[in-house]
N, C-alpha and C. Protein backbone atom coordinates (compact mmCIF):
# COMPACT_ATOMS: atom_id res chain seq x y z
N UNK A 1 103.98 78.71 153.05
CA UNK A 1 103.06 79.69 152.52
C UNK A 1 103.41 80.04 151.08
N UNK A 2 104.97 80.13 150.83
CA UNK A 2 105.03 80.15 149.05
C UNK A 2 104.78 78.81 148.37
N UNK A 3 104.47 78.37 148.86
CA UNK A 3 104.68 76.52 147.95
C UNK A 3 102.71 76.89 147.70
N UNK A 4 101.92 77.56 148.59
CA UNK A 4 100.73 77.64 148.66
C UNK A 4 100.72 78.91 147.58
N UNK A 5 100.88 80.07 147.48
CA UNK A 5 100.66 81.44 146.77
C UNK A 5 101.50 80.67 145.46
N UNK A 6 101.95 80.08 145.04
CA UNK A 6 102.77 79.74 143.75
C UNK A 6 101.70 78.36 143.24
N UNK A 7 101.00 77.65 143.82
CA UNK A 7 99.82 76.80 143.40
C UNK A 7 98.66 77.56 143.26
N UNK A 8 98.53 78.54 143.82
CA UNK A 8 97.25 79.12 143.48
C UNK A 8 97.11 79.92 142.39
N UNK A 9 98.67 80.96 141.83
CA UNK A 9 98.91 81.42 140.82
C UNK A 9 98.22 80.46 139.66
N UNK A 10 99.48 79.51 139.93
CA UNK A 10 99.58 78.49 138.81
C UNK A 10 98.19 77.82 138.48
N UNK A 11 97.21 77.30 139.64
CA UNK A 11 96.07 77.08 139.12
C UNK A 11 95.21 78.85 138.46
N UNK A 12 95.16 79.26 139.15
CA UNK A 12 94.58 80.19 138.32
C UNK A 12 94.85 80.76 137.02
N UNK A 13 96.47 80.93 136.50
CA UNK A 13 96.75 80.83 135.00
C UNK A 13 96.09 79.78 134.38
N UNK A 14 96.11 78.16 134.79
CA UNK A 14 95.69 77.26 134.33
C UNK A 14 94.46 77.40 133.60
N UNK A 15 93.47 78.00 134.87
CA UNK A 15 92.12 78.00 134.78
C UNK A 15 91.31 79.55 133.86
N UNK A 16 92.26 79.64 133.66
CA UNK A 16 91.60 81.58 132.91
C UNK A 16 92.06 81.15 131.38
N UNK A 17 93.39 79.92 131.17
CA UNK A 17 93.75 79.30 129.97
C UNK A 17 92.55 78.19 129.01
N UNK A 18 91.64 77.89 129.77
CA UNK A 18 90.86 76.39 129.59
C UNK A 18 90.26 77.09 128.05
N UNK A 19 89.93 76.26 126.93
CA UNK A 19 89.28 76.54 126.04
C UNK A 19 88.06 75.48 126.26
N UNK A 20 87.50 75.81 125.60
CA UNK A 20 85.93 74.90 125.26
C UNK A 20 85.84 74.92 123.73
N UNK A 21 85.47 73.54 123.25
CA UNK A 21 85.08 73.39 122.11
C UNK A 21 83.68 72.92 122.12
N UNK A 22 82.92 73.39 121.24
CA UNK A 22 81.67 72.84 121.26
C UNK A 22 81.44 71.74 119.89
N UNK A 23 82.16 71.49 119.28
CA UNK A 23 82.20 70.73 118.06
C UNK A 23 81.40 69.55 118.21
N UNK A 24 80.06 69.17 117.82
CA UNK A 24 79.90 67.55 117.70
C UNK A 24 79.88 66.92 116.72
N UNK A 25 79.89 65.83 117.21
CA UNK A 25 80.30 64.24 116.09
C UNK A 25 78.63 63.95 115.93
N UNK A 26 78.13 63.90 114.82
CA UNK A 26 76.74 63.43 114.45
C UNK A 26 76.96 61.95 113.90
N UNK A 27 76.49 61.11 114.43
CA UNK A 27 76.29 59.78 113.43
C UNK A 27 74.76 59.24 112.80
N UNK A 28 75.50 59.93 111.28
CA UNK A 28 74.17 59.71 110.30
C UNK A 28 73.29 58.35 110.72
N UNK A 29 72.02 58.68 111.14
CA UNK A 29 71.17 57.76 110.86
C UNK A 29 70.95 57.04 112.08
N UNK A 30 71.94 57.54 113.09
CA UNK A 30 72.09 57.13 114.90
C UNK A 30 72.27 55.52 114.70
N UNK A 31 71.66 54.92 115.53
CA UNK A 31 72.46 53.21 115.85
C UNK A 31 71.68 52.36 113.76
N UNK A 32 71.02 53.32 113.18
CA UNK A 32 70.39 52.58 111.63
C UNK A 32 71.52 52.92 110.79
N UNK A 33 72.18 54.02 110.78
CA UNK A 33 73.54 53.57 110.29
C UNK A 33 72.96 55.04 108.47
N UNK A 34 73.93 54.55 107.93
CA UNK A 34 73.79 54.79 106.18
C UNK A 34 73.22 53.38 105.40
N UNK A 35 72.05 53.59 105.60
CA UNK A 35 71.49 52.43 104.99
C UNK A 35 70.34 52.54 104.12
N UNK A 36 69.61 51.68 103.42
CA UNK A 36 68.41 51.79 102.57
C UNK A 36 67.24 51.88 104.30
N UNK A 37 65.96 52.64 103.71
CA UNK A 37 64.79 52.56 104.78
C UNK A 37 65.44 53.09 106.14
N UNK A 38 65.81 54.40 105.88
CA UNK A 38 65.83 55.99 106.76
C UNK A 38 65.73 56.82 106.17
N UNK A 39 64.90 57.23 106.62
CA UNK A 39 64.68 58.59 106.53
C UNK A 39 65.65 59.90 106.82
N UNK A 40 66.36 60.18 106.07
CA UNK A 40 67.51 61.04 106.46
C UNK A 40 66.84 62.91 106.89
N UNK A 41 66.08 62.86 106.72
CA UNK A 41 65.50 64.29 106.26
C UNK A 41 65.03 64.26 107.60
N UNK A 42 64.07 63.57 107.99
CA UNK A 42 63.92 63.61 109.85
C UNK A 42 64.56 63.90 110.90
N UNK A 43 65.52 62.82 110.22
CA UNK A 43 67.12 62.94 111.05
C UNK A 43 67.75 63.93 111.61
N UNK A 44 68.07 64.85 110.20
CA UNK A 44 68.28 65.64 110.05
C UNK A 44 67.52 66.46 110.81
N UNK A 45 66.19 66.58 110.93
CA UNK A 45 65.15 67.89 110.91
C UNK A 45 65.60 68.42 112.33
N UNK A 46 66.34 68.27 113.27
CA UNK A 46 66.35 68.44 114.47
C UNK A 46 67.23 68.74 115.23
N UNK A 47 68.42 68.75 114.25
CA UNK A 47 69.80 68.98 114.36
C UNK A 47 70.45 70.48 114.17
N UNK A 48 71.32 71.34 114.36
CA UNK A 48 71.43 72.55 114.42
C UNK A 48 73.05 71.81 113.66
N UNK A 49 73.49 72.06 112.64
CA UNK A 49 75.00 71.25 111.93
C UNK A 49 75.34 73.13 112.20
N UNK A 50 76.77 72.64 112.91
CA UNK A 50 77.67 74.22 112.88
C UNK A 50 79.10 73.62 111.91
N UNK A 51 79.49 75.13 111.38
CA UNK A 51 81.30 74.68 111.02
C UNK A 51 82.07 73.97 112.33
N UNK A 52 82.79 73.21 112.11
CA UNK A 52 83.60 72.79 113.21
C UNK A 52 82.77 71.18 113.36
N UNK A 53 81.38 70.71 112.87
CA UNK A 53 81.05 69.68 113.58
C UNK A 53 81.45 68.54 112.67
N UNK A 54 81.35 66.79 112.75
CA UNK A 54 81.87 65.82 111.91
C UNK A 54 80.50 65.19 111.97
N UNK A 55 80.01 64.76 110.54
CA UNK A 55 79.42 63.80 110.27
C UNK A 55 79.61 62.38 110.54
N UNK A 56 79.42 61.02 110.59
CA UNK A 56 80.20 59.67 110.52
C UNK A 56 78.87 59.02 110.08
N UNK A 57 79.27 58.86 109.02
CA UNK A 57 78.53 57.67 108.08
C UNK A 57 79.14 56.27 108.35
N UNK A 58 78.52 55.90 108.58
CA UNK A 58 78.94 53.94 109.22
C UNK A 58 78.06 52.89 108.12
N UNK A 59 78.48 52.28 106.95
CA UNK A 59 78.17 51.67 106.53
C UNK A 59 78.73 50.55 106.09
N UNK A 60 77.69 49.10 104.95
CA UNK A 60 78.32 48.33 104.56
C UNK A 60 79.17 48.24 102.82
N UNK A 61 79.87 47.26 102.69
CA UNK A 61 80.37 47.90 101.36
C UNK A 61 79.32 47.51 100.18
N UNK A 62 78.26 47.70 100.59
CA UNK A 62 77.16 47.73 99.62
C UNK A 62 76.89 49.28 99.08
N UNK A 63 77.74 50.42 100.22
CA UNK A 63 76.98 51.72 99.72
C UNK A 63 78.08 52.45 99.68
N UNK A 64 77.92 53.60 99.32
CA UNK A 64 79.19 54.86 99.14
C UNK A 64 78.31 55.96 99.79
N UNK A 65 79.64 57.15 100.54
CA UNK A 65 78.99 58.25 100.81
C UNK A 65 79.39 59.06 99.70
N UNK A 66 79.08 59.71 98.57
CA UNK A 66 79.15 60.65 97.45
C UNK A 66 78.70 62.09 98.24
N UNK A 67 79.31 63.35 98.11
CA UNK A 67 79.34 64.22 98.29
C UNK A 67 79.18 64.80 96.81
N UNK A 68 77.83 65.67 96.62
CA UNK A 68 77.32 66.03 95.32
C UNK A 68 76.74 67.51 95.46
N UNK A 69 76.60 68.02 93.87
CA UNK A 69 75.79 69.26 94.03
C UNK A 69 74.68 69.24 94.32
N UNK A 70 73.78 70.23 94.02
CA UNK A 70 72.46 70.14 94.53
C UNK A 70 71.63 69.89 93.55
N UNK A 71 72.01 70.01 92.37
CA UNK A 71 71.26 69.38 90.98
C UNK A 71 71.45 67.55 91.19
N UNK A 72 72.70 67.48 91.34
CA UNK A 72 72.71 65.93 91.55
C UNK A 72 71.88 65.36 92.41
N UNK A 73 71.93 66.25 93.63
CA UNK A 73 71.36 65.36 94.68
C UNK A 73 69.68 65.41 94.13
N UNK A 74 69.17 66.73 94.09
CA UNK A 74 67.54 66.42 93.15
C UNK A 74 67.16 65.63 92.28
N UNK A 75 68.22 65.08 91.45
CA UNK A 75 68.28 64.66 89.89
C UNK A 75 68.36 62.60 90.44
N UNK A 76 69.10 62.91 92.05
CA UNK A 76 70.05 61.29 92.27
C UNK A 76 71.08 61.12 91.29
N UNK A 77 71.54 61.89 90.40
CA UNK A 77 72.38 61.68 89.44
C UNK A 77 73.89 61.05 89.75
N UNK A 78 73.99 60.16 89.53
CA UNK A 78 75.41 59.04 90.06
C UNK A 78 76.58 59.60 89.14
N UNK A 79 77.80 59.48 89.90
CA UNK A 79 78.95 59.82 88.65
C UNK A 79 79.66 60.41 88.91
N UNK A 80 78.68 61.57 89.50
CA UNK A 80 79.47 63.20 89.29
C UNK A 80 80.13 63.78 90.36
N UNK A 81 80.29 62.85 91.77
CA UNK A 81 80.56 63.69 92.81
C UNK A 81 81.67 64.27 93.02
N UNK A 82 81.17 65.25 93.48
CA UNK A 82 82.53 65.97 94.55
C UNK A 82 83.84 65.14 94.92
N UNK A 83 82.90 64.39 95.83
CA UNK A 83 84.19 63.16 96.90
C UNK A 83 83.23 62.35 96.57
N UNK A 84 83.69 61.06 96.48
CA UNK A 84 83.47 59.56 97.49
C UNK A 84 83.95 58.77 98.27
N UNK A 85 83.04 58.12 98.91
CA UNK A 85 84.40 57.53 100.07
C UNK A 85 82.99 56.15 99.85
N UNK A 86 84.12 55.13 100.11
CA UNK A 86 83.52 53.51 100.23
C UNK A 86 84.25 52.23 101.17
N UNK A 87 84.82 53.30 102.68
CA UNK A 87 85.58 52.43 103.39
C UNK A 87 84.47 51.80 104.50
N UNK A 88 83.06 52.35 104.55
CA UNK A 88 82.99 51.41 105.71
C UNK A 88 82.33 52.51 106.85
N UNK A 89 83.53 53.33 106.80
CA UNK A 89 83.13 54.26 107.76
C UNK A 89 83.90 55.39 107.72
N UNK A 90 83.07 56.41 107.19
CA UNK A 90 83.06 57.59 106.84
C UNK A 90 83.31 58.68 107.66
N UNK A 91 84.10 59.77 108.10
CA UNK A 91 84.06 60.87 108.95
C UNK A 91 84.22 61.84 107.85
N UNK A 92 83.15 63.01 107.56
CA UNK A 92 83.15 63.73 107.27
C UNK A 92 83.15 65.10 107.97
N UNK A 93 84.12 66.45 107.97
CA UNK A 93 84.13 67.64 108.80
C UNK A 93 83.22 68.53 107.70
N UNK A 94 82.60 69.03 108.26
CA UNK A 94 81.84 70.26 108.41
C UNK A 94 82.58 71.66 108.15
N UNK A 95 82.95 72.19 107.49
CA UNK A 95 84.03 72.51 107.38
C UNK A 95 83.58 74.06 106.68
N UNK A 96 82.54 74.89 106.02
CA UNK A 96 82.09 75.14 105.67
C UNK A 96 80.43 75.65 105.86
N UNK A 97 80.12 77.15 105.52
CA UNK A 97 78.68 77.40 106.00
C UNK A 97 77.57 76.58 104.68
N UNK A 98 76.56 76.49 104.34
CA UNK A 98 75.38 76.21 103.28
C UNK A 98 75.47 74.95 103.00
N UNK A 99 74.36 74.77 102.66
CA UNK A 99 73.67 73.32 102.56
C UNK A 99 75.16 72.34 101.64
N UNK A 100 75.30 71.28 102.04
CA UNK A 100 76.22 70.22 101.93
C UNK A 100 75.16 68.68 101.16
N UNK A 101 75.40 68.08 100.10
CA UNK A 101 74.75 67.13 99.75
C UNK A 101 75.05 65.81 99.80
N UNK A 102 74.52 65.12 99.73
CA UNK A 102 75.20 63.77 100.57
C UNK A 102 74.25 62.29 99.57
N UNK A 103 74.66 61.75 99.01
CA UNK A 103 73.67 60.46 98.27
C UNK A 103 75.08 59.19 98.16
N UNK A 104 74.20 58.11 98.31
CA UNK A 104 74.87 56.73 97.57
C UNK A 104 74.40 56.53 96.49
N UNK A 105 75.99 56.57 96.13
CA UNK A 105 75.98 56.19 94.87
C UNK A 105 76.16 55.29 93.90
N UNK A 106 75.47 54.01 94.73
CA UNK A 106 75.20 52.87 93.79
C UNK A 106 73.48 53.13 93.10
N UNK A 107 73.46 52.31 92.13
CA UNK A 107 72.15 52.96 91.05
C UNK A 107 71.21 52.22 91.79
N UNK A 108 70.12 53.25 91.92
CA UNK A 108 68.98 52.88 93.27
C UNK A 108 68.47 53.29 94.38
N UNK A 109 69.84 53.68 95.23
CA UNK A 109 70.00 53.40 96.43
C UNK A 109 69.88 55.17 96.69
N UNK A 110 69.90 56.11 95.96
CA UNK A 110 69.57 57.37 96.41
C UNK A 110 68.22 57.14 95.92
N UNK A 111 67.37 56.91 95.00
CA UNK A 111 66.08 57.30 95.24
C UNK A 111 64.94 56.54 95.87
N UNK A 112 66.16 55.33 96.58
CA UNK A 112 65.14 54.46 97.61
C UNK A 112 65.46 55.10 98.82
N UNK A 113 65.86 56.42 98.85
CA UNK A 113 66.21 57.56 100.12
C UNK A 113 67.36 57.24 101.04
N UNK A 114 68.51 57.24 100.44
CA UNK A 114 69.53 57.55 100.71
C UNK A 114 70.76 58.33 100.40
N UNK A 115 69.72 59.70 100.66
CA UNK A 115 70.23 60.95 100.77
C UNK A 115 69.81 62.18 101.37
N UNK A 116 71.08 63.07 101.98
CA UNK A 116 70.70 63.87 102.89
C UNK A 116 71.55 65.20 102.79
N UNK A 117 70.48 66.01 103.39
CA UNK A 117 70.70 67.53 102.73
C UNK A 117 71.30 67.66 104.27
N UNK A 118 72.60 68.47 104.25
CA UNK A 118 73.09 69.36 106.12
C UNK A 118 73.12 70.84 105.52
N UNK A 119 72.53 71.43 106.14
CA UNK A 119 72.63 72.79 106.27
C UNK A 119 73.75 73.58 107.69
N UNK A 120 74.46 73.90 107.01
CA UNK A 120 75.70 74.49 108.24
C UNK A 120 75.86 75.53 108.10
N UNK A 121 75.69 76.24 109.44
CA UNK A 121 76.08 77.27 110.01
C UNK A 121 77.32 77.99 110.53
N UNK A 122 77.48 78.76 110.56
CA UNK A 122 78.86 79.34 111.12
C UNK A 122 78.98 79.09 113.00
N UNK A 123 79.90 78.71 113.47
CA UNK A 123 79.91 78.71 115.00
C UNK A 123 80.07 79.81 115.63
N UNK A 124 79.80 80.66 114.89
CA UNK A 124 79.83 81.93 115.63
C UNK A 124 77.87 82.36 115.26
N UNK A 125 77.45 81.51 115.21
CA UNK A 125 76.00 82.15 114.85
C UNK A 125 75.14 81.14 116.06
N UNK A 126 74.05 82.04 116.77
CA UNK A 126 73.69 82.03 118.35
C UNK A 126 72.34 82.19 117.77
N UNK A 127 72.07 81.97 119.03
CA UNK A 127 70.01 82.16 118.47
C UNK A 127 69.73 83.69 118.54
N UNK A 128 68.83 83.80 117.65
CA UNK A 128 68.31 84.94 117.46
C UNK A 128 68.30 86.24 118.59
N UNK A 129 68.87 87.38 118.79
CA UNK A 129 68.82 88.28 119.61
C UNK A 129 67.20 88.81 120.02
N UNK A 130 67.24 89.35 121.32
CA UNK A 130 65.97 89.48 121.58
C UNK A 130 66.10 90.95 121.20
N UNK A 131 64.60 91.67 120.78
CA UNK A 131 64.56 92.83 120.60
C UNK A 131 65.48 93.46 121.47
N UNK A 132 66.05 95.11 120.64
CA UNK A 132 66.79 95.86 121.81
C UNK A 132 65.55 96.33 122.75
N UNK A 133 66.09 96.60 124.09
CA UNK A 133 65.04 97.24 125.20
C UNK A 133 64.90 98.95 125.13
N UNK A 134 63.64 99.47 125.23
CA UNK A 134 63.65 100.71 125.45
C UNK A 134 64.39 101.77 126.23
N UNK A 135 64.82 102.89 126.08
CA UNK A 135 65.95 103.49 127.03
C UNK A 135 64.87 103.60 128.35
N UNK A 136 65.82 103.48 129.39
CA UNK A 136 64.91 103.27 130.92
C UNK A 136 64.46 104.64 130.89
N UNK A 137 63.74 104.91 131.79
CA UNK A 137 63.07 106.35 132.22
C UNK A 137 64.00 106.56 133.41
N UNK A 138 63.91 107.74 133.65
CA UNK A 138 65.20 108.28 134.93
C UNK A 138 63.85 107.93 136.18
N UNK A 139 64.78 107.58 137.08
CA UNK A 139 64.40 106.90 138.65
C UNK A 139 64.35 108.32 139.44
N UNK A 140 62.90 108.39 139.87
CA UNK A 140 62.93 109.36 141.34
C UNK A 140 62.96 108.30 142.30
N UNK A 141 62.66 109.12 143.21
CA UNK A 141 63.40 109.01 144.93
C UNK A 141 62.27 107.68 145.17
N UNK A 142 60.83 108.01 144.60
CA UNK A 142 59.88 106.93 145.05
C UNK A 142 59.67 105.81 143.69
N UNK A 143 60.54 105.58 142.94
CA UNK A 143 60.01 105.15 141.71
C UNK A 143 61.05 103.49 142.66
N UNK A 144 60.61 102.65 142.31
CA UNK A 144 61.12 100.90 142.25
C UNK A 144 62.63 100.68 141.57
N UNK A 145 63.46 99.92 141.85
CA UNK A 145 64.73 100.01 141.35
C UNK A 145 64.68 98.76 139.94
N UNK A 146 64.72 99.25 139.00
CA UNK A 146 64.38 98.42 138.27
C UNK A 146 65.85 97.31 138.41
N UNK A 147 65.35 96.02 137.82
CA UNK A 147 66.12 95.03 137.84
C UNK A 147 66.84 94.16 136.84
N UNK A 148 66.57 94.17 135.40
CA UNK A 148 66.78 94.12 133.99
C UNK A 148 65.83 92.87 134.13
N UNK A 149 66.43 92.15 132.77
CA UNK A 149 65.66 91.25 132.43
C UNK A 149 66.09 89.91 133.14
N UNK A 150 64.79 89.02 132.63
CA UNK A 150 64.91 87.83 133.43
C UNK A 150 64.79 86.93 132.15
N UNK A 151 66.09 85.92 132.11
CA UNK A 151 66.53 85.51 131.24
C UNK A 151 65.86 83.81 131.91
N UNK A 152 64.83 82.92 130.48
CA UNK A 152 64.76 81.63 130.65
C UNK A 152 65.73 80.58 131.19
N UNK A 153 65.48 79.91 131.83
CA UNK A 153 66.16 78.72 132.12
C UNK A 153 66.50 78.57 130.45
N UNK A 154 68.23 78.14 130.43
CA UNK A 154 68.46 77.08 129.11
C UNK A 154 68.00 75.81 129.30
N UNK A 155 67.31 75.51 127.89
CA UNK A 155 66.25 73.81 127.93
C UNK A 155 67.62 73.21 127.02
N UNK A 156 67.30 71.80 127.03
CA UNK A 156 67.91 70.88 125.63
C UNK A 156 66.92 70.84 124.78
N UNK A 157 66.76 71.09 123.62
CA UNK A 157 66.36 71.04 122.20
C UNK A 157 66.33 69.13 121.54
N UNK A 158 65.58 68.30 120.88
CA UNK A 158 65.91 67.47 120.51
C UNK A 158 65.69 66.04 121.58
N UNK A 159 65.65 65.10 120.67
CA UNK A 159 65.29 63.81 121.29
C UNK A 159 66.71 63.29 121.57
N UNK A 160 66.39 62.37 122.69
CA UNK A 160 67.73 61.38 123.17
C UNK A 160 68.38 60.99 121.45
N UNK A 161 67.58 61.36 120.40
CA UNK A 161 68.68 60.60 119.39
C UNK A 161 69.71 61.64 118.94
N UNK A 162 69.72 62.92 119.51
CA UNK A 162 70.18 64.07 118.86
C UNK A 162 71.07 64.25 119.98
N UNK A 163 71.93 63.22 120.91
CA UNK A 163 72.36 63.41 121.44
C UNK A 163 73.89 63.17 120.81
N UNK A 164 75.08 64.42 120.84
CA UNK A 164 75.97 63.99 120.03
C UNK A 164 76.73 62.78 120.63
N UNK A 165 77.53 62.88 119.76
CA UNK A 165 79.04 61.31 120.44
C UNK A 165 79.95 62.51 121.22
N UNK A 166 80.30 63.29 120.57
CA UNK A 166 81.28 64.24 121.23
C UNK A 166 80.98 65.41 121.71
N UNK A 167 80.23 65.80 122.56
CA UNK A 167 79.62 67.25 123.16
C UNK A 167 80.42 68.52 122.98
N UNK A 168 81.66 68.12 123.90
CA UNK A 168 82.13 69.21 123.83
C UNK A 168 83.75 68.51 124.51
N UNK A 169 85.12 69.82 124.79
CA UNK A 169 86.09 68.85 124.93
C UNK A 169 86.68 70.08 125.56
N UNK A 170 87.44 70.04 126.40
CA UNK A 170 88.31 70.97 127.16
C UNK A 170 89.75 70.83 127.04
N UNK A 171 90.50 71.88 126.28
CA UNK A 171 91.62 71.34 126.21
C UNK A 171 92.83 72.68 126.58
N UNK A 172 93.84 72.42 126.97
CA UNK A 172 94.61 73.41 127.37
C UNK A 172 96.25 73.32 126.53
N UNK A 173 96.02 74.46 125.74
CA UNK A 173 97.33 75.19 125.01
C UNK A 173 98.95 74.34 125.12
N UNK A 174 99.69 74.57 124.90
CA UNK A 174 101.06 74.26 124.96
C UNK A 174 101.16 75.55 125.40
N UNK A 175 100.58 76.71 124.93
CA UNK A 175 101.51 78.02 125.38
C UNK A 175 100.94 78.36 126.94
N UNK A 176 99.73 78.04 127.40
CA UNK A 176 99.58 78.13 128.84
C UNK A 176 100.42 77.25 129.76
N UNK A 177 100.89 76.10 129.17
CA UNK A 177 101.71 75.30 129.85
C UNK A 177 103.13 75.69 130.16
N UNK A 178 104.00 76.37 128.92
CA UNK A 178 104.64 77.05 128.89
C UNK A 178 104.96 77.91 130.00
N UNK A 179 103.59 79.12 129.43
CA UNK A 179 103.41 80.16 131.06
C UNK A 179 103.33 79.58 132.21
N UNK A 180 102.23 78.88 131.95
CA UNK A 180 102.14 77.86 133.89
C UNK A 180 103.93 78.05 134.47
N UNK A 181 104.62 76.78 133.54
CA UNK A 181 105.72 77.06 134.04
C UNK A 181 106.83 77.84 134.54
N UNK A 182 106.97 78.85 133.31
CA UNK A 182 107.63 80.33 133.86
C UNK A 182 107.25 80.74 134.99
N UNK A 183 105.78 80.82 135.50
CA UNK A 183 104.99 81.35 136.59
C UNK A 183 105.80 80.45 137.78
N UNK A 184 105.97 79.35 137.69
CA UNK A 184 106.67 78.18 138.75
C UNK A 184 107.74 79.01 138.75
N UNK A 185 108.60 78.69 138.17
CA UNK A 185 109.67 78.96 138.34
C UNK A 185 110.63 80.61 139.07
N UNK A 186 109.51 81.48 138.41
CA UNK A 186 110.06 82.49 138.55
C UNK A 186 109.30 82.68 139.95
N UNK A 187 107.96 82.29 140.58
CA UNK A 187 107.79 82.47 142.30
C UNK A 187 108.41 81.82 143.10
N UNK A 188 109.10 80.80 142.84
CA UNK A 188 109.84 79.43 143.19
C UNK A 188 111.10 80.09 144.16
């Protein structure tokens, strides 16, 4: 019976420890890649980009991902970026809230539309709150017990292409492991 009350502890520290990450991996342009003839702005149009998520640009060494201002990116202006990267395959973090600019920067190849605006959000920002509710009226003896609100089914948003690579990831501490153990030991 203690080998049983000392597993159930222990799973239950375990389980009150679990974090959730919601971070996803977007890959620009889905199985078309960073290439000439996409439309990045579509792509884009459907996507909710939070801090915490990674871009992955997958291309050939025909193109660069340039990270630019927002004059550049209007202008296509080559030269000036931020970063570049020209390995192939790109992981960029999200790292940061407001629009992020993105062009190749070989001469051409941004104003034959290859470039893309991410707008990022903070991960602490949720959909819009519903109005506050009116204060209830006080309940007599014959009045109905009110019941609050009735909250929608959650839908998925977005086409099978807006499906990330990395959803989400469950991972557990060193310091719950830690505790887990003390918890062993000391019911043991």
């Amino acid at each position: 019976m203690a080998r049983y009350n000392v597993a159930l502890v222990g799973m239950m520290v375990v389980l009150s420890c679990v974090t959730f990450s919601s971070a996803k991996v977007y890959t620009v342009g889905d199985s078309a890649g960073w290439a000439l003839g996409v439309d990045y702005n579509t792509w884009a149009s459907d996507k909710t980009f939070k801090v915490g998520d990674k871009l992955v640009f997958n291309y050939d060494s025909s193109h660069t991902v340039d990270l630019v201002s927002s004059t550049d990116y209007t202008t296509c202006a080559i030269g000036n970026s931020i970063a570049s990267y020209n390995t192939g395959t790109t992981t960029i973090a999200l790292n940061k809230t407001g629009s992020q600019y993105f062009i190749c920067g070989i001469p051409g190849h941004c104003t034959g539309g290859m470039q893309l605006t991410v707008k990022v959000t903070s991960s602490d920002d949720v959909s819009p709150s519903p109005a506050p509710l009116a204060a209830p009226s006080p309940l007599s003896a014959d009045s109905p017990i009110a019941t609050g609100n009735t909250l929608p089914n959650p839908t998925l948003s977005g086409s099978s292409n807006n499906v990330p690579v990395d959803s989400s990831s469950q991972a557990i501490s060193p310091v719950v492991g830690f505790v887990f153990g003390l918890v062993v030991l000391i019911l043991s």
